[in-house]
PDB file of N, CA and C in Angstrom:
ATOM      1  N   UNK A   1      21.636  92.661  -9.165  1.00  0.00           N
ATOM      2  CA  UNK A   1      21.368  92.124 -10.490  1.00  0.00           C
ATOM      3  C   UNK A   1      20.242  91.089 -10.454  1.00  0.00           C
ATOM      4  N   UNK A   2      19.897  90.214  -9.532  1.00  0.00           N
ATOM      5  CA  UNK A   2      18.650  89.213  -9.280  1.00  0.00           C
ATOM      6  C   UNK A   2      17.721  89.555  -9.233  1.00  0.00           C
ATOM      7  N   UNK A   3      17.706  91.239  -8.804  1.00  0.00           N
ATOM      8  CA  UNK A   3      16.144  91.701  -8.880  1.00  0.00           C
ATOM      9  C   UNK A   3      16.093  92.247 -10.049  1.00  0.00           C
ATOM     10  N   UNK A   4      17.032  92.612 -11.071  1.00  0.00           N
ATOM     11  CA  UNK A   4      16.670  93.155 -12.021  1.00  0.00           C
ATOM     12  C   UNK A   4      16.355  92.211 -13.072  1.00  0.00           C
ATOM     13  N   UNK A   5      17.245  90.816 -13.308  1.00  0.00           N
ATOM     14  CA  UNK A   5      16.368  89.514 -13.528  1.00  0.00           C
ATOM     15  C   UNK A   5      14.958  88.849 -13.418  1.00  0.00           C
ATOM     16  N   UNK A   6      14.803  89.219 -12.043  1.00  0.00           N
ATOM     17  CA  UNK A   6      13.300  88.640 -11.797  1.00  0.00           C
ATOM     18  C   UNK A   6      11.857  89.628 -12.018  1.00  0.00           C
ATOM     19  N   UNK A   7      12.443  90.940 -12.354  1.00  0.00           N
ATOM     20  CA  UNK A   7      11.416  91.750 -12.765  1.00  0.00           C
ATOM     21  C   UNK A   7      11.576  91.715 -14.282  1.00  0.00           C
ATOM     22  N   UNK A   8      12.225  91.651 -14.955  1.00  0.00           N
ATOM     23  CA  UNK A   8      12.560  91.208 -16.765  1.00  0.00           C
ATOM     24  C   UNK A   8      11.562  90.301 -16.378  1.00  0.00           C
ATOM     25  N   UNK A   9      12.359  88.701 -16.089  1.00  0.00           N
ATOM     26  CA  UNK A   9      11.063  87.887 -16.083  1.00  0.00           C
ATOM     27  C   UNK A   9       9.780  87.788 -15.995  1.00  0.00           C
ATOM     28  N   UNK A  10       9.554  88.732 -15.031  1.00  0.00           N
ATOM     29  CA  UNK A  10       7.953  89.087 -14.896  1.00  0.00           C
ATOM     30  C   UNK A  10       6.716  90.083 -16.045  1.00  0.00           C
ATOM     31  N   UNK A  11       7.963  90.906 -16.470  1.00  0.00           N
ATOM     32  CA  UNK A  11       7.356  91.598 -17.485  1.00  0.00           C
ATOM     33  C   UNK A  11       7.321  91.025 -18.608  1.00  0.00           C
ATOM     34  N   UNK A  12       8.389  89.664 -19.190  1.00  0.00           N
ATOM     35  CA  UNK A  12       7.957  89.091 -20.286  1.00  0.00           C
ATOM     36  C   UNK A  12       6.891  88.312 -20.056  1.00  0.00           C
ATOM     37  N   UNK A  13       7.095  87.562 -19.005  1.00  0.00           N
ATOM     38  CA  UNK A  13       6.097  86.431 -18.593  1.00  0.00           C
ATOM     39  C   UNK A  13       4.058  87.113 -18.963  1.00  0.00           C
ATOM     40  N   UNK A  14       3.933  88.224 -18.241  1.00  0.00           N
ATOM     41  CA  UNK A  14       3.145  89.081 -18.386  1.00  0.00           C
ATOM     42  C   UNK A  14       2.702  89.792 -19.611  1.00  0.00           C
ATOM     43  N   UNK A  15       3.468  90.288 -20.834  1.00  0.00           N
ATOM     44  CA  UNK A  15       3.758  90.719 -21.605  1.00  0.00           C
ATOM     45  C   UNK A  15       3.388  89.296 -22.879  1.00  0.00           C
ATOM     46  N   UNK A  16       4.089  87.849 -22.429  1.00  0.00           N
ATOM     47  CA  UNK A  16       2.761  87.057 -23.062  1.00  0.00           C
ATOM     48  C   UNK A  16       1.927  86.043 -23.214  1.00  0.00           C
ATOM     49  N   UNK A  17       1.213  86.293 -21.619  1.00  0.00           N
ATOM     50  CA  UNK A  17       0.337  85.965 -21.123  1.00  0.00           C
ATOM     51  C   UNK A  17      -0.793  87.123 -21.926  1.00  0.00           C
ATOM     52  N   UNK A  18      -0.891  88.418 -21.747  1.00  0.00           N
ATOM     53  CA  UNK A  18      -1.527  89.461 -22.178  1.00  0.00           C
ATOM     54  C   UNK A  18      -2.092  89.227 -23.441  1.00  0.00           C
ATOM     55  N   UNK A  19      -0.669  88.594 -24.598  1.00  0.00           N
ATOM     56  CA  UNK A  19      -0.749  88.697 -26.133  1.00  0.00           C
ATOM     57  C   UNK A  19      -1.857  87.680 -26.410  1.00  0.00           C
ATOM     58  N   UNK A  20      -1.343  86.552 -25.718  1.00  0.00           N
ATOM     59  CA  UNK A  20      -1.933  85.110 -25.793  1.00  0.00           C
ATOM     60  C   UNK A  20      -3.329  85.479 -25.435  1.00  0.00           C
ATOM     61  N   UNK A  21      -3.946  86.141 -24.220  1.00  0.00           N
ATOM     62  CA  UNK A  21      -5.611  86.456 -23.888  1.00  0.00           C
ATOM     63  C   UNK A  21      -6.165  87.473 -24.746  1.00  0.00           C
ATOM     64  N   UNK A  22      -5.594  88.630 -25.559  1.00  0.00           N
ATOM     65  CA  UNK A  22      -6.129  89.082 -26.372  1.00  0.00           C
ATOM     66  C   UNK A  22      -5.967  88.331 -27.920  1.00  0.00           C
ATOM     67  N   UNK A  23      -5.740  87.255 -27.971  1.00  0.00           N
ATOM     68  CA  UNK A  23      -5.510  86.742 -29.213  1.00  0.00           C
ATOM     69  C   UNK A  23      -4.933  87.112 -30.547  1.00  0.00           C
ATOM     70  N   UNK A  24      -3.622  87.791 -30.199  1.00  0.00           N
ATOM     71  CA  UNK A  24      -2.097  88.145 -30.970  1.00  0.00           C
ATOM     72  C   UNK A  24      -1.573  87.018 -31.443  1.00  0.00           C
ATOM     73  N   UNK A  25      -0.973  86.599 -30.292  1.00  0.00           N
ATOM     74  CA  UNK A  25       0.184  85.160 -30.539  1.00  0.00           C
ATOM     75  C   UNK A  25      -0.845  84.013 -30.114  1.00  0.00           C
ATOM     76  N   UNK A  26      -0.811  82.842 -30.603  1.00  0.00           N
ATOM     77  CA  UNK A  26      -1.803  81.508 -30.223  1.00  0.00           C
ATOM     78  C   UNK A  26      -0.331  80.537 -30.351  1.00  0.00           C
ATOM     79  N   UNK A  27       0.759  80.637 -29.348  1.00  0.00           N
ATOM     80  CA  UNK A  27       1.291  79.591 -28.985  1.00  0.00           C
ATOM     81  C   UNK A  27       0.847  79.268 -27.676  1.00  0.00           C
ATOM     82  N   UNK A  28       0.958  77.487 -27.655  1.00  0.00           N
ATOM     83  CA  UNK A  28       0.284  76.811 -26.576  1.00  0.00           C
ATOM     84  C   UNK A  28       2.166  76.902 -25.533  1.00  0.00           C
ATOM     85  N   UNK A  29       1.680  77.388 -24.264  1.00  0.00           N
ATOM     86  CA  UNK A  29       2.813  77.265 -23.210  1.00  0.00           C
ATOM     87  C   UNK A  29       3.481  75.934 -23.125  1.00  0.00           C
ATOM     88  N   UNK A  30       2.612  74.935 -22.602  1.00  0.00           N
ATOM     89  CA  UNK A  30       2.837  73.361 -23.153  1.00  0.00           C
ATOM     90  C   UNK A  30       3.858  73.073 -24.235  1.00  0.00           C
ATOM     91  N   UNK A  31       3.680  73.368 -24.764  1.00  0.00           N
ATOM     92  CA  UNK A  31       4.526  73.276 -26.536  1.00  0.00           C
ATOM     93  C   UNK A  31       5.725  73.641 -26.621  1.00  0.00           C
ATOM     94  N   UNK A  32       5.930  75.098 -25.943  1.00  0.00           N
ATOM     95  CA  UNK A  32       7.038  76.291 -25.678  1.00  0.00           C
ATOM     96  C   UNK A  32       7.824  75.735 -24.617  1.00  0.00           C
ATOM     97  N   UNK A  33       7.589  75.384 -23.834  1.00  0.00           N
ATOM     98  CA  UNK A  33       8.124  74.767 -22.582  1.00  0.00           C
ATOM     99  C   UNK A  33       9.123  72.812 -22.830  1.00  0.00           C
ATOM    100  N   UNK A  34       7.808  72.482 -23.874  1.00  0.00           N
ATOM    101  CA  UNK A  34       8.521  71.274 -24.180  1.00  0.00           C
ATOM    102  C   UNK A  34       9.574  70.716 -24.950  1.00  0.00           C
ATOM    103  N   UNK A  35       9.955  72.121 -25.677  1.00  0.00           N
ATOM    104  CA  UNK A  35      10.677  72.217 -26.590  1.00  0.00           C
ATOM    105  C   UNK A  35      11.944  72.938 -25.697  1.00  0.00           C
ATOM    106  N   UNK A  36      11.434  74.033 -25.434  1.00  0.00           N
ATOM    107  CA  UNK A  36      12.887  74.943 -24.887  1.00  0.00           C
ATOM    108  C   UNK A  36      13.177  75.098 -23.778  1.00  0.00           C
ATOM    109  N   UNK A  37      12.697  73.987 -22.382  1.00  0.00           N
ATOM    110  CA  UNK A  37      13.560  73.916 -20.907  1.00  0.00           C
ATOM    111  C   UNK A  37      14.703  73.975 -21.229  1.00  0.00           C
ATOM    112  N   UNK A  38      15.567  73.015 -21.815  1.00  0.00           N
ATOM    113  CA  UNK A  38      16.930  73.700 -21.384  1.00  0.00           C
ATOM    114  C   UNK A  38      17.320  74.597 -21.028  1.00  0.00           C
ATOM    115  N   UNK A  39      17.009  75.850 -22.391  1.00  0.00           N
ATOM    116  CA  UNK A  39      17.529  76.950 -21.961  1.00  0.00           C
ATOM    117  C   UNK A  39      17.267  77.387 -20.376  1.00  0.00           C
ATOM    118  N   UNK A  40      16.080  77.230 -19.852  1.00  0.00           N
ATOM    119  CA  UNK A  40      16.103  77.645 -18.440  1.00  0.00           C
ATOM    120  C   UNK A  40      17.114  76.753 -17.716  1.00  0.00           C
ATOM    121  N   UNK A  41      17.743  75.760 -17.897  1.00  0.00           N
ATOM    122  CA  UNK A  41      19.025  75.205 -17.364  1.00  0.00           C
ATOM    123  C   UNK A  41      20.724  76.474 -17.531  1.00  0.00           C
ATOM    124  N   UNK A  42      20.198  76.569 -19.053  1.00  0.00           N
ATOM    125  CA  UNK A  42      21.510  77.095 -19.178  1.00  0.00           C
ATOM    126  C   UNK A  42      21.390  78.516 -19.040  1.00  0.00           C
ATOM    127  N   UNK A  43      20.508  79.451 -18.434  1.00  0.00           N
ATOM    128  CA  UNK A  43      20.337  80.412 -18.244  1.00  0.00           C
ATOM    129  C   UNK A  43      20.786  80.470 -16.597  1.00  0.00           C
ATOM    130  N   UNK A  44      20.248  79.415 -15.737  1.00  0.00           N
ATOM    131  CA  UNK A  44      20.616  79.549 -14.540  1.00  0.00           C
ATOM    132  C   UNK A  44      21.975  78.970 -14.343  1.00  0.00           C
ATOM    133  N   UNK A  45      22.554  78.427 -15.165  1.00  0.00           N
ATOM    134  CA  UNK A  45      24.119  77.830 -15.412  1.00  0.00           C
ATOM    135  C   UNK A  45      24.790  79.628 -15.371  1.00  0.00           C
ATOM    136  N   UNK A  46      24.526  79.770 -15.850  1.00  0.00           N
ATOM    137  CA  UNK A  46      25.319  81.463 -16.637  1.00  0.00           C
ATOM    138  C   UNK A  46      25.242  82.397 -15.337  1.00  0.00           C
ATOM    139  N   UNK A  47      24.036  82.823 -14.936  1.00  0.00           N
ATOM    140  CA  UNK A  47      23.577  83.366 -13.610  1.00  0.00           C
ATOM    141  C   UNK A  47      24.865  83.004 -12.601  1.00  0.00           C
ATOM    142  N   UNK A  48      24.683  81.693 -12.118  1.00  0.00           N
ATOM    143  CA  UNK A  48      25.335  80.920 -11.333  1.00  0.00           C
ATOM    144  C   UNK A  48      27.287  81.095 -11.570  1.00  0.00           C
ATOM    145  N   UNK A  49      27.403  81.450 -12.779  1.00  0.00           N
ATOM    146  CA  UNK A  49      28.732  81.461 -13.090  1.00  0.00           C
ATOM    147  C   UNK A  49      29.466  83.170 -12.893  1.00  0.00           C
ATOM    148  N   UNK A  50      28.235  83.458 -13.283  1.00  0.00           N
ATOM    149  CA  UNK A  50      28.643  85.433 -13.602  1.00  0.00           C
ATOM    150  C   UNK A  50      28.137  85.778 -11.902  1.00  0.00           C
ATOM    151  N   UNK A  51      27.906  84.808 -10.926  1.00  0.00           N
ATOM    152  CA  UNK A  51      27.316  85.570  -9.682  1.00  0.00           C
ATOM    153  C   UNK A  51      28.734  85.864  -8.256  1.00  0.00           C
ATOM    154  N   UNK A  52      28.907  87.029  -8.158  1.00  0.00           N
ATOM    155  CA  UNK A  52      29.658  86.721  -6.958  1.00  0.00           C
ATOM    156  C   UNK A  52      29.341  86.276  -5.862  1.00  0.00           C
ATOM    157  N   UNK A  53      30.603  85.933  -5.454  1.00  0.00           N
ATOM    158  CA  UNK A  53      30.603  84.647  -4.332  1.00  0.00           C
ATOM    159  C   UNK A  53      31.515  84.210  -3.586  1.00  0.00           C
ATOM    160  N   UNK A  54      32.094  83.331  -2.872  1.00  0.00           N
ATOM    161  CA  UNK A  54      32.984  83.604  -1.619  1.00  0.00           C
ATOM    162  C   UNK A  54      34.119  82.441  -2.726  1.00  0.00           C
ATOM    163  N   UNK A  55      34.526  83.502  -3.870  1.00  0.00           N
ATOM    164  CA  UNK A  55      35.530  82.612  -4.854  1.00  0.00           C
ATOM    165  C   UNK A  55      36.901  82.391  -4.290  1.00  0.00           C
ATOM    166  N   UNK A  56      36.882  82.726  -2.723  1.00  0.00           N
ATOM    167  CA  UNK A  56      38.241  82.542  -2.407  1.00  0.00           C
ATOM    168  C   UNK A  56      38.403  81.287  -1.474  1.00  0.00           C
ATOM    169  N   UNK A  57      37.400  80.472  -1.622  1.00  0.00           N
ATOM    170  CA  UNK A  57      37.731  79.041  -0.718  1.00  0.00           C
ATOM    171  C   UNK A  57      37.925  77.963  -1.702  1.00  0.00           C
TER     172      UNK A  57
END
């Protein structure tokens, strides 16, 4: 499941980077980032919770 995570990631990441250089979307990353880190907290919270693991110690 981590690799299928980290290739999602890559294809959005990519997907708009792309939009942003052909001039589609004109949000600044800066902006996007300063507003919505958390969620990358609570995304790796969730990961971390749904991941198996040695739940028997």
């Amino acid at each position: 499941m981590k690799g299928n995570i980290a290739a999602i990631v890559l294809v959005v990441l990519g997907v708009f980077f792309l939009l942003t250089n052909l001039g589609l979307i004109s949000i600044s990353l800066r902006e996007l980032l300063r507003v919505w880190w958390p969620v990358a907290l609570i995304a790796v919270g969730v990961a971390l919770f749904f991941t198996p693991g040695n739940k028997g110690k």
